[in-house]
N, C-alpha and C. Protein backbone atom coordinates (compact mmCIF):
# COMPACT_ATOMS: atom_id res chain seq x y z
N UNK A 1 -1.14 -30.48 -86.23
CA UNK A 1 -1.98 -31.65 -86.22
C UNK A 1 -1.19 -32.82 -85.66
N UNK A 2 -1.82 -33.58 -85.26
CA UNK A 2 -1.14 -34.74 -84.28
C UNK A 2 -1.32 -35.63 -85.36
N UNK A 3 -0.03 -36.27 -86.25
CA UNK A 3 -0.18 -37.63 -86.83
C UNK A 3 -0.70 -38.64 -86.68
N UNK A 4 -0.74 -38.67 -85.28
CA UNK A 4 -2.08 -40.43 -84.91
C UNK A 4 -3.25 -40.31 -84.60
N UNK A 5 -4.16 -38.95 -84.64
CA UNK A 5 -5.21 -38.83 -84.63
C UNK A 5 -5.63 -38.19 -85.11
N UNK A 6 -4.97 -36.67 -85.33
CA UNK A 6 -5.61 -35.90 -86.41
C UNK A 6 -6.12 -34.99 -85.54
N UNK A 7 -6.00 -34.67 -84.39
CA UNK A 7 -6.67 -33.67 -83.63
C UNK A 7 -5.59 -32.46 -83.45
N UNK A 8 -5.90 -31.29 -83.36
CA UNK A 8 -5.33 -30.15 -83.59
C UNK A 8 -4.52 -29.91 -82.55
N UNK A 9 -3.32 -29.72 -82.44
CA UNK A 9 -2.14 -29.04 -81.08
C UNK A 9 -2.22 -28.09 -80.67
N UNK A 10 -1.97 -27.18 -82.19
CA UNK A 10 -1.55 -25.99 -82.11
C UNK A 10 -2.07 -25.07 -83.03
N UNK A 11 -1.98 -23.80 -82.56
CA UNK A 11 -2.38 -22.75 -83.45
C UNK A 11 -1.14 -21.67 -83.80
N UNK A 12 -1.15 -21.60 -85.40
CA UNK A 12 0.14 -20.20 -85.66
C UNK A 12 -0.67 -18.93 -86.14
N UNK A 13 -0.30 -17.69 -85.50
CA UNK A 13 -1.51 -16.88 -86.08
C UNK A 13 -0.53 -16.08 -87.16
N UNK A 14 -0.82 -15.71 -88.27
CA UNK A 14 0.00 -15.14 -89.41
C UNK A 14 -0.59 -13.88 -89.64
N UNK A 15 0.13 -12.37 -89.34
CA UNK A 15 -0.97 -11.32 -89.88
C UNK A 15 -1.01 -10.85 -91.31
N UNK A 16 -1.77 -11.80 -91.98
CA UNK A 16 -1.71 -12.05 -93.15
C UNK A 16 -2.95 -12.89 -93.59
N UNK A 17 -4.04 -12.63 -94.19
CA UNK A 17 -5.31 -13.40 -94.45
C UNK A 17 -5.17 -14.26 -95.82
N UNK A 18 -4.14 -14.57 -96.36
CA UNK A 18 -4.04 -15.29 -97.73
C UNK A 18 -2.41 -16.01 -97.40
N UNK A 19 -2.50 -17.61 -96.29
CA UNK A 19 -1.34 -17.82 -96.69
C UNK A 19 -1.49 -19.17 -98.12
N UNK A 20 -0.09 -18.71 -98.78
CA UNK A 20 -0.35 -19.76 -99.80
C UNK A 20 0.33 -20.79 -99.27
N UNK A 21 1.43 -21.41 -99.17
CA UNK A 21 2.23 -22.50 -98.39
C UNK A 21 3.24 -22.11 -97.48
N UNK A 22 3.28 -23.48 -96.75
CA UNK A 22 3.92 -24.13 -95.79
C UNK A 22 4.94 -24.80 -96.10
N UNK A 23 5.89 -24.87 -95.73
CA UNK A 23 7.42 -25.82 -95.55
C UNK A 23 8.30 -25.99 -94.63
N UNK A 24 8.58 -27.12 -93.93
CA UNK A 24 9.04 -26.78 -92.98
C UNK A 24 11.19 -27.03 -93.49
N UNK A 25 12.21 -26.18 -93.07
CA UNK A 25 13.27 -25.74 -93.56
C UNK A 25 14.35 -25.70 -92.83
N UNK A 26 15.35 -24.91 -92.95
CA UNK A 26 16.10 -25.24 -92.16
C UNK A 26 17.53 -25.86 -91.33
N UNK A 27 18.29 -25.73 -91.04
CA UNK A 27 19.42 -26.91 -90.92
C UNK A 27 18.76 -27.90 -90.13
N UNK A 28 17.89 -27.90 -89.28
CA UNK A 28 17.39 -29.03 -88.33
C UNK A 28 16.10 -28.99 -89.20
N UNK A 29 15.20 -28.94 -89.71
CA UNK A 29 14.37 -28.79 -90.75
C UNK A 29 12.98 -28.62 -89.27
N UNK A 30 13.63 -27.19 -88.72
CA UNK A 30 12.34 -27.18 -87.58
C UNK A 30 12.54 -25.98 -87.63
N UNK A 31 12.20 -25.24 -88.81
CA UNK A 31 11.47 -24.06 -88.95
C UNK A 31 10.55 -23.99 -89.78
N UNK A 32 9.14 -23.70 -89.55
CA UNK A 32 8.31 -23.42 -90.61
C UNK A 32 8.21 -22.13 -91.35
N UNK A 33 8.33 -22.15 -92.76
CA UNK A 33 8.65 -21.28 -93.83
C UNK A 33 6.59 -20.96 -94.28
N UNK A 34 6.46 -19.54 -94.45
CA UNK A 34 5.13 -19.67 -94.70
C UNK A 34 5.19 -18.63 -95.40
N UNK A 35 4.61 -18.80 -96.47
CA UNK A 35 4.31 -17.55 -97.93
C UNK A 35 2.96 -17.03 -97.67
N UNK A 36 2.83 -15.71 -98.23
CA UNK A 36 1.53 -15.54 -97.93
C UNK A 36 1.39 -14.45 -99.37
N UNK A 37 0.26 -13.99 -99.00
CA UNK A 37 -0.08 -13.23 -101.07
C UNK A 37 -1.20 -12.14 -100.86
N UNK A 38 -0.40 -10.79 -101.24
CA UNK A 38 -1.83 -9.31 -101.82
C UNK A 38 -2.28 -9.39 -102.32
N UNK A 39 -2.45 -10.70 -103.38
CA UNK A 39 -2.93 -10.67 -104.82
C UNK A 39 -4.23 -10.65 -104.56
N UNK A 40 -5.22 -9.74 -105.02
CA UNK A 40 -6.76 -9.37 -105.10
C UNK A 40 -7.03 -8.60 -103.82
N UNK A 41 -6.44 -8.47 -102.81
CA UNK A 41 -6.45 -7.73 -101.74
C UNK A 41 -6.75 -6.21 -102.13
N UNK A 42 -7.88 -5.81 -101.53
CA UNK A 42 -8.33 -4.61 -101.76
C UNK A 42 -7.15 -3.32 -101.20
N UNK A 43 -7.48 -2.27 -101.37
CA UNK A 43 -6.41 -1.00 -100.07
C UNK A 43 -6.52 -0.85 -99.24
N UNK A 44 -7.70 -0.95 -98.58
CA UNK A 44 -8.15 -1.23 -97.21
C UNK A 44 -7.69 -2.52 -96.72
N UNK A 45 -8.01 -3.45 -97.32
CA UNK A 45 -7.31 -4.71 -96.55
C UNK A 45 -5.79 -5.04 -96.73
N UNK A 46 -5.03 -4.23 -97.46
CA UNK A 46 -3.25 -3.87 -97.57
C UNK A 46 -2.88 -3.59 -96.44
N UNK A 47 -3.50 -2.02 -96.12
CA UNK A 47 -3.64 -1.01 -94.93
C UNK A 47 -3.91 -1.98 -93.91
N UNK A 48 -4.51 -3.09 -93.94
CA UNK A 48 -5.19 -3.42 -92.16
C UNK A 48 -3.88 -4.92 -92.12
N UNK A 49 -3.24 -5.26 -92.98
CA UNK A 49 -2.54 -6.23 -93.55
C UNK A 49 -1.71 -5.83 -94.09
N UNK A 50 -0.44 -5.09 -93.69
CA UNK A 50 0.77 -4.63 -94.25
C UNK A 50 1.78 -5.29 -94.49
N UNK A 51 1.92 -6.71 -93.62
CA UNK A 51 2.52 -7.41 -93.89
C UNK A 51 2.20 -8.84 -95.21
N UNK A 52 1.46 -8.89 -95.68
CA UNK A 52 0.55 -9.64 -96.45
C UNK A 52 0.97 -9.70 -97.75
N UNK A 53 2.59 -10.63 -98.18
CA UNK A 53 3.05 -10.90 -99.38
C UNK A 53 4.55 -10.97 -98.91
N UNK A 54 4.05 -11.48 -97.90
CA UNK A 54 5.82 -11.48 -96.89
C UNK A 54 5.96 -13.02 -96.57
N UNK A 55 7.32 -13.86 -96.54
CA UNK A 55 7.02 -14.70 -95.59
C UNK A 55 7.69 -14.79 -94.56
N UNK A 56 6.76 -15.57 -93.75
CA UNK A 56 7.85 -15.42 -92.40
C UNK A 56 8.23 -17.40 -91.88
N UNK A 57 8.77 -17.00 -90.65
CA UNK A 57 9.51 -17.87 -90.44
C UNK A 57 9.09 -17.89 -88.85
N UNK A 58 9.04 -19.45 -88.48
CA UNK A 58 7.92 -19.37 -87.05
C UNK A 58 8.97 -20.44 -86.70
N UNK A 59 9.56 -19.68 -85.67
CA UNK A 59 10.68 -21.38 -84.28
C UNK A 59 9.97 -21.03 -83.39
N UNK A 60 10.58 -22.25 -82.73
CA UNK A 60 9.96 -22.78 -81.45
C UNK A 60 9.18 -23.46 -81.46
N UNK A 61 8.53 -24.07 -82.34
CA UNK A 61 7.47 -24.80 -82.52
C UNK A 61 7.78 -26.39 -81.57
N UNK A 62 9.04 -27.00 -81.27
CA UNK A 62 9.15 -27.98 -80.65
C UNK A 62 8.86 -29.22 -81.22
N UNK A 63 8.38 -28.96 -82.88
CA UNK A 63 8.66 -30.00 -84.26
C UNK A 63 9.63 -29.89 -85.17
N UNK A 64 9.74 -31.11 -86.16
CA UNK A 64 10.52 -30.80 -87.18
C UNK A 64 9.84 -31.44 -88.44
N UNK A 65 10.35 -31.39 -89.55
CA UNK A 65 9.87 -31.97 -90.63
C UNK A 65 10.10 -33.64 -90.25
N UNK A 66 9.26 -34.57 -91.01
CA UNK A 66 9.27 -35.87 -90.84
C UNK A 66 10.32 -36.54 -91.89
N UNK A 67 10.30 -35.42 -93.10
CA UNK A 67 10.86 -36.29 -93.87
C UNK A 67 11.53 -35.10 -95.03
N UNK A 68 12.48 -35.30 -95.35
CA UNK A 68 12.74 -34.40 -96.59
C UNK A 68 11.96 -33.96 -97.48
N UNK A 69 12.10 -32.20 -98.34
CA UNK A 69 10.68 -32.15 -98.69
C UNK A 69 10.63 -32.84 -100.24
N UNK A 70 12.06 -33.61 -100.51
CA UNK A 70 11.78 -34.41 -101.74
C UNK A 70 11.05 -35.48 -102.07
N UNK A 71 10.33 -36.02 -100.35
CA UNK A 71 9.84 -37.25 -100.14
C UNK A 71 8.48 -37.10 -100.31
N UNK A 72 7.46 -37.79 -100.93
CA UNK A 72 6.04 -37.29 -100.29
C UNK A 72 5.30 -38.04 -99.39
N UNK A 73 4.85 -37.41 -98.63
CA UNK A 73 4.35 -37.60 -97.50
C UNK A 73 2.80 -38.09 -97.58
N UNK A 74 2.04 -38.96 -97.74
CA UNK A 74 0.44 -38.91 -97.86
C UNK A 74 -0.10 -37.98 -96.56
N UNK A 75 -0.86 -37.47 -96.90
CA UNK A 75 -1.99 -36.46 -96.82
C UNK A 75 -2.49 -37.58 -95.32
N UNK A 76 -3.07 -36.90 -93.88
CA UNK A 76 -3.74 -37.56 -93.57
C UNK A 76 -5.47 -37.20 -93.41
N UNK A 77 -5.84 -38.55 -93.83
CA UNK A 77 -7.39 -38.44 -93.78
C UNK A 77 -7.97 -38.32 -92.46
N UNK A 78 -8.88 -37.72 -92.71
CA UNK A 78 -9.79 -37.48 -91.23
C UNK A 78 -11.38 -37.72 -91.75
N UNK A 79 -12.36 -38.15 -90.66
CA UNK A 79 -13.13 -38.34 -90.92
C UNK A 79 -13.87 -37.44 -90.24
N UNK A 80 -15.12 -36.47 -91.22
CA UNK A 80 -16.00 -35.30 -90.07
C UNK A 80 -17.10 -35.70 -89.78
């Protein structure tokens, strides 16, 4: 998401249909850290989603965190 408007950049595709959070980590704090969860996931959707309770780790993104994650950051609003 673009901080001064709120309009979308980019897309990360995760093969994983339940991520729970995001963090971005790191020594340069420009890796995003992403959890994801089986929990209620049927066997069929394990099987089609094997990776799904894994997290992974996405560079290259060409961002970094804004701010330490001890800081909080407000949320930005958008209007639909």
């Amino acid at each position: 998401m673009d901080p001064d408007c709120g309009s979308l950049i980019d897309v990360v595709r995760i093969p994983a249909s339940r991520v729970t959070s995001v963090m971005f980590g790191g020594p340069s704090s420009d890796i995003l850290y992403v959890t994801t969860s089986r929990l209620g996931l049927s066997e069929t959707q394990k099987k089609q989603q094997p990776l799904a309770g894994s997290v992974f780790a996405v560079t290259g993104l060409a961002v970094s965190a804004l701010a330490p994650a001890n800081n909080v950051i407000p949320p930005i609003r958008r209007n639909n």
